[in-house]
Protein backbone atom coordinates (compact mmCIF):
# COMPACT_ATOMS: atom_id res chain seq x y z
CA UNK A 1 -12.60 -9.61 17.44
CA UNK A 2 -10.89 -6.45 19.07
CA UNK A 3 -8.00 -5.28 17.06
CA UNK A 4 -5.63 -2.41 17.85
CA UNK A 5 -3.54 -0.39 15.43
CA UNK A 6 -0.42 1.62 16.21
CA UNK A 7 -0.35 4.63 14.18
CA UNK A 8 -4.20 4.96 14.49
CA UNK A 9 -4.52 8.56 12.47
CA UNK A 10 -2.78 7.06 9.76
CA UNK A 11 -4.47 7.01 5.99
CA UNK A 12 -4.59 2.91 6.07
CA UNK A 13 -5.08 2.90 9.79
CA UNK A 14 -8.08 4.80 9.37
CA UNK A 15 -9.31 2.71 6.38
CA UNK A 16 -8.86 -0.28 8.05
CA UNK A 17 -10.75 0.83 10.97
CA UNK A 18 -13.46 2.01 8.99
CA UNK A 19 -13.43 -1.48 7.41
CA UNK A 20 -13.09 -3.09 10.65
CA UNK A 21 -16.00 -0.76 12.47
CA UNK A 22 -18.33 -1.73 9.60
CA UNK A 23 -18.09 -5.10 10.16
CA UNK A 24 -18.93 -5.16 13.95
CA UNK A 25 -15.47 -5.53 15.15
CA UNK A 26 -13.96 -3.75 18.30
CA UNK A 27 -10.96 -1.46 17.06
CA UNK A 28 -8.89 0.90 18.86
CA UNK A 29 -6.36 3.24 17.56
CA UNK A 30 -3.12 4.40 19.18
CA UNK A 31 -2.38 8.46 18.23
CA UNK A 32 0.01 10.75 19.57
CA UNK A 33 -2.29 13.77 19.55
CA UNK A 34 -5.43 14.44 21.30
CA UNK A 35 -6.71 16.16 18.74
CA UNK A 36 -7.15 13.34 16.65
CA UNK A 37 -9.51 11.60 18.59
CA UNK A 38 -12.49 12.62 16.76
CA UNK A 39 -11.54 11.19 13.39
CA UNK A 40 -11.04 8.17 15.13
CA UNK A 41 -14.60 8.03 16.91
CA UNK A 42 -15.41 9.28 13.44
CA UNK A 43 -14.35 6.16 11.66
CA UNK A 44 -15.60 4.10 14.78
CA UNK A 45 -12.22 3.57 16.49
CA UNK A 46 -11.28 3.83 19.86
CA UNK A 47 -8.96 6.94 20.37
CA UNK A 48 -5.77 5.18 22.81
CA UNK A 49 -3.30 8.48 23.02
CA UNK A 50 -0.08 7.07 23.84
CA UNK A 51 2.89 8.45 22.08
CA UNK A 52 4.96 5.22 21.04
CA UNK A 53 8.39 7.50 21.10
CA UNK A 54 8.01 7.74 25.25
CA UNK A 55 5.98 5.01 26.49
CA UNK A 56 6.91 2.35 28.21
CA UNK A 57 6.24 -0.86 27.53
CA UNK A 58 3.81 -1.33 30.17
CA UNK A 59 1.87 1.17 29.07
CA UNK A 60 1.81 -0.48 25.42
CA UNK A 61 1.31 -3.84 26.63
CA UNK A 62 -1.65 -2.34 28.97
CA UNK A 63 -3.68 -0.99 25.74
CA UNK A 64 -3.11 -4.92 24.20
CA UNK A 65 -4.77 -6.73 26.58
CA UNK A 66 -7.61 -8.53 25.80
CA UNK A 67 -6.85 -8.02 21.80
CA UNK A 68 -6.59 -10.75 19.38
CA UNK A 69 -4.72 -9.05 16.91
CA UNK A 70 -2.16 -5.61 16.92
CA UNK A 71 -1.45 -3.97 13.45
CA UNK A 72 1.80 -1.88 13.38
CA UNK A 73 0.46 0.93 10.48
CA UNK A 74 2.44 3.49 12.44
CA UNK A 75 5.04 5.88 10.63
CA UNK A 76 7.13 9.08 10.62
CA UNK A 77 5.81 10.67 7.80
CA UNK A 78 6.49 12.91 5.15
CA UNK A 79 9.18 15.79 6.33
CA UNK A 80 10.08 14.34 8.77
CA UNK A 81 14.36 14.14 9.18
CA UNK A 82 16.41 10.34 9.82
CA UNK A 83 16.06 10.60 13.90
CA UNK A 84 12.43 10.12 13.27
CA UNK A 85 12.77 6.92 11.08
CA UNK A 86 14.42 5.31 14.02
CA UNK A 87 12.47 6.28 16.67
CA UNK A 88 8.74 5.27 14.80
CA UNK A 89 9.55 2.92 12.24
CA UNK A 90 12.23 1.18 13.40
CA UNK A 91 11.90 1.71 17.80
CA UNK A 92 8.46 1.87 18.16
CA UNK A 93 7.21 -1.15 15.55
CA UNK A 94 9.78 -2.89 17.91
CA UNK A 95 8.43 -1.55 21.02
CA UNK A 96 4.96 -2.49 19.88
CA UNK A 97 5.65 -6.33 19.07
CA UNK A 98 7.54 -6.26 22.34
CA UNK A 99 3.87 -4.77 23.89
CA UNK A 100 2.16 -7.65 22.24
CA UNK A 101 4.21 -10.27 23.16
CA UNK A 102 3.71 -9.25 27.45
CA UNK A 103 -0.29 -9.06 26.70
CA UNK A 104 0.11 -12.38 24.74
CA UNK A 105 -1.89 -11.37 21.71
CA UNK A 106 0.20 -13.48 18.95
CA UNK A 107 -1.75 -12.31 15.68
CA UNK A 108 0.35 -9.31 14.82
CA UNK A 109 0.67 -7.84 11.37
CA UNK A 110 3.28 -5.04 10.20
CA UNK A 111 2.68 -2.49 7.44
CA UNK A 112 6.58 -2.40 5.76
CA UNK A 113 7.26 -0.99 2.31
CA UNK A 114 8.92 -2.41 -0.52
CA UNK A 115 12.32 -1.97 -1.09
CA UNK A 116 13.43 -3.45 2.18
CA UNK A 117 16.12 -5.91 2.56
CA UNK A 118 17.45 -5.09 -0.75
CA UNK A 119 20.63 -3.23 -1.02
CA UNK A 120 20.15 0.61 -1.15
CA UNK A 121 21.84 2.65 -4.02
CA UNK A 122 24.49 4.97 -2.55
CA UNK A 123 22.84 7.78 -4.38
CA UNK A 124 18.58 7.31 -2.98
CA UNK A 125 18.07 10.21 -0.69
CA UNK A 126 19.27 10.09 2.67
CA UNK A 127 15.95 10.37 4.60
CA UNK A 128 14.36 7.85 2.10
CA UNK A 129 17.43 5.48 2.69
CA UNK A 130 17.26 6.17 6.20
CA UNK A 131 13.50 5.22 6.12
CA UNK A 132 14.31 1.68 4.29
CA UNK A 133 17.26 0.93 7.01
CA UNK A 134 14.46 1.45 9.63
CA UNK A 135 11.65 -0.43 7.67
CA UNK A 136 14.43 -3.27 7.18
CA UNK A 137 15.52 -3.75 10.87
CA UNK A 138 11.66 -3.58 12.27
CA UNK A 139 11.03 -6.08 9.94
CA UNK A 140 13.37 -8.26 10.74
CA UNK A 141 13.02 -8.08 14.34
CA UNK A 142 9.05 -8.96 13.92
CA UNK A 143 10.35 -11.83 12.03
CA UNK A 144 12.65 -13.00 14.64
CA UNK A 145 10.03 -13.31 17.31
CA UNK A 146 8.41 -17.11 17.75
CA UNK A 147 6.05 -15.70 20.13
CA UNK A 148 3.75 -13.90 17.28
CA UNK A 149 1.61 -15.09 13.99
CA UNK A 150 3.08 -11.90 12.40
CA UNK A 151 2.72 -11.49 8.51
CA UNK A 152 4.69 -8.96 7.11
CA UNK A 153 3.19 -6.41 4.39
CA UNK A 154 5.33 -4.81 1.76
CA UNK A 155 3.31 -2.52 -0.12
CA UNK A 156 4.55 -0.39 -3.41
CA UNK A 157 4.44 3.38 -3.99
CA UNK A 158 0.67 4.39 -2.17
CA UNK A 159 -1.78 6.56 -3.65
CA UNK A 160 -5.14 8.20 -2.80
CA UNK A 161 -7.00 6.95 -6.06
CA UNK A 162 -10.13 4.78 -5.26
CA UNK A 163 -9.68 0.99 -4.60
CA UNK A 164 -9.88 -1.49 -7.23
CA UNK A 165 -10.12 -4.48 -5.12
CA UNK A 166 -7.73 -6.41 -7.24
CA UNK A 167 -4.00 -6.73 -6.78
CA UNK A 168 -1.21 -8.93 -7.00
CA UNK A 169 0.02 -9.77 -3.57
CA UNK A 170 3.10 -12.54 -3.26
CA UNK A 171 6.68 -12.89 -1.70
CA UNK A 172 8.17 -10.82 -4.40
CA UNK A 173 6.09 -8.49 -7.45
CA UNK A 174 7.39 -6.31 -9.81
CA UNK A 175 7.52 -2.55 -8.28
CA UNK A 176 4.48 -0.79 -8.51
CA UNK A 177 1.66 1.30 -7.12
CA UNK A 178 -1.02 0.09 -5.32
CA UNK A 179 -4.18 2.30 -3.34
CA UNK A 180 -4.71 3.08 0.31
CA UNK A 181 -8.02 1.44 -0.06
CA UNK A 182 -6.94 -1.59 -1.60
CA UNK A 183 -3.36 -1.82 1.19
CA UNK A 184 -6.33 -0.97 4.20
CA UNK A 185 -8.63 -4.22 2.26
CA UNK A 186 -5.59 -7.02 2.12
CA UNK A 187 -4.95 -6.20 5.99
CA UNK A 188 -8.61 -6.92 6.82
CA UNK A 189 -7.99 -10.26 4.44
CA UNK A 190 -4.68 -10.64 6.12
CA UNK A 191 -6.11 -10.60 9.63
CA UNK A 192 -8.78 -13.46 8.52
CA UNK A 193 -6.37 -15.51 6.87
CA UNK A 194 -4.24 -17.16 10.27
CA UNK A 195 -2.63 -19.42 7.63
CA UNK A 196 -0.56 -15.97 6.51
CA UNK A 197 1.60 -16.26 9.81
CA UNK A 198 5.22 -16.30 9.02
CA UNK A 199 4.80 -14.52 5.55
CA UNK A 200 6.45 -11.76 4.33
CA UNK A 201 3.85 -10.19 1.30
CA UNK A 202 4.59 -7.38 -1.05
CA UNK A 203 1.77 -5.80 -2.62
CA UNK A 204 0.86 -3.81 -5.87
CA UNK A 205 -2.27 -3.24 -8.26
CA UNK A 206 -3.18 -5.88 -9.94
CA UNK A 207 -5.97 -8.47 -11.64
CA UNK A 208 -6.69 -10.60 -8.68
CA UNK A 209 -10.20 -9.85 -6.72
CA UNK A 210 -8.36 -9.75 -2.56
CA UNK A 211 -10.22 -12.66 -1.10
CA UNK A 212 -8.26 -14.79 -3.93
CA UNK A 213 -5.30 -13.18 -3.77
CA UNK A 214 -5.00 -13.62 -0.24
CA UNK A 215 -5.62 -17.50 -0.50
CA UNK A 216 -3.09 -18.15 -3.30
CA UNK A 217 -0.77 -17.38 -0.83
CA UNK A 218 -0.81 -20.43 1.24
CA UNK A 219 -2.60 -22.57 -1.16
């Protein structure tokens, strides 16, 4: 299977295409920088430099061919101000599902947070409420598209601690943490589990091994 993640350098990307290198499957990563490259060859990715903020969609779509799946892991980052939560999370997710649709790959999964589509407080922060509005409307224009499998994954507040392999993963969970490791593991489950299309997942720590939890959601 060839997969290809926008938002290649990113902690989970990187996991993931560890997980996915491992396993014997073709992975390539889109980055911005050149200098990233080598943690990407590192983790037995691809390096695709493309900077999702100018490309065209041509050039997007060009990267997709031949790829049965596209993983949208891509995001501003810490520090960075509310132009930048438009123009990755919210533009370029959009730009991306448009680039999968013109290569015809339909298997496309997006990495949201949770806390979208809820109604933000007027006093959160106004990068982090900036960063939900943009989460929220790439989201919802995944959704909208008939032309993709895309499952949708909401994950809680991320940390670096070591993965448990266990979670709880359904439409809605009680707020919580959850690891990189474990987020990086449900997308590799995700991506095996076709029968996910059309689901929108939030995810947290939790008792349930990942194989199972993945299943109980379309059982």
């Amino acid at each position: 299977m060839r997969i290809v993640i926008a938002g290649g350098h990113g902690q989970i990307a990187l996991r993931l295409e560890r997980l996915l290198a491992r396993r014997g499957d073709e992975v390539a990563g889109i980055i911005r920088r050149p200098e990233q490259a080598g943690d990407l060859l590192a983790a037995g990715a691809e390096p695709v430099v493309r900077d999702l903020e100018q490309a065209s969609l041509d050039d997007v779509a060009q990267h997709l061919e031949a790829a049965d799946a596209a993983v949208f892991a891509a995001g501003a980052g810490p520090g960075s101000g509310t132009t930048r939560k438009e123009t990755v999370d919210h533009a370029a997710a959009v730009l991306f599902a448009d680039a999968a649709e013109r290569a015809g790959v339909r298997r496309f999964l997006i990495v949201s947070s949770m806390g979208t589509d809820r109604e933000i407080p007027e006093d959160t922060d106004p990068v982090f409420a900036a960063y939900l509005r943009a989460k929220t409307e790439a989201d919802a224009a995944v959704r909208a598209r008939q032309a993709l499998d895309w499952t949708v994954l909401r994950p809680g507040r991320l940390t670096d601690d070591p993965g448990t392999g266990r979670v709880t993963l359904a439409e809605h969970v009680e707020y919580g943490s959850v690891t990189r490791d474990d987020v990086a593991a449900v997308l590799l489950a995700l991506l095996d589990e076709p029968r996910t299309a059309g689901r929108t997942l939030e995810l947290v720590k939790g008792p349930t091994p990942i194989a199972e939890a993945v299943r109980a959601t379309v059982s």
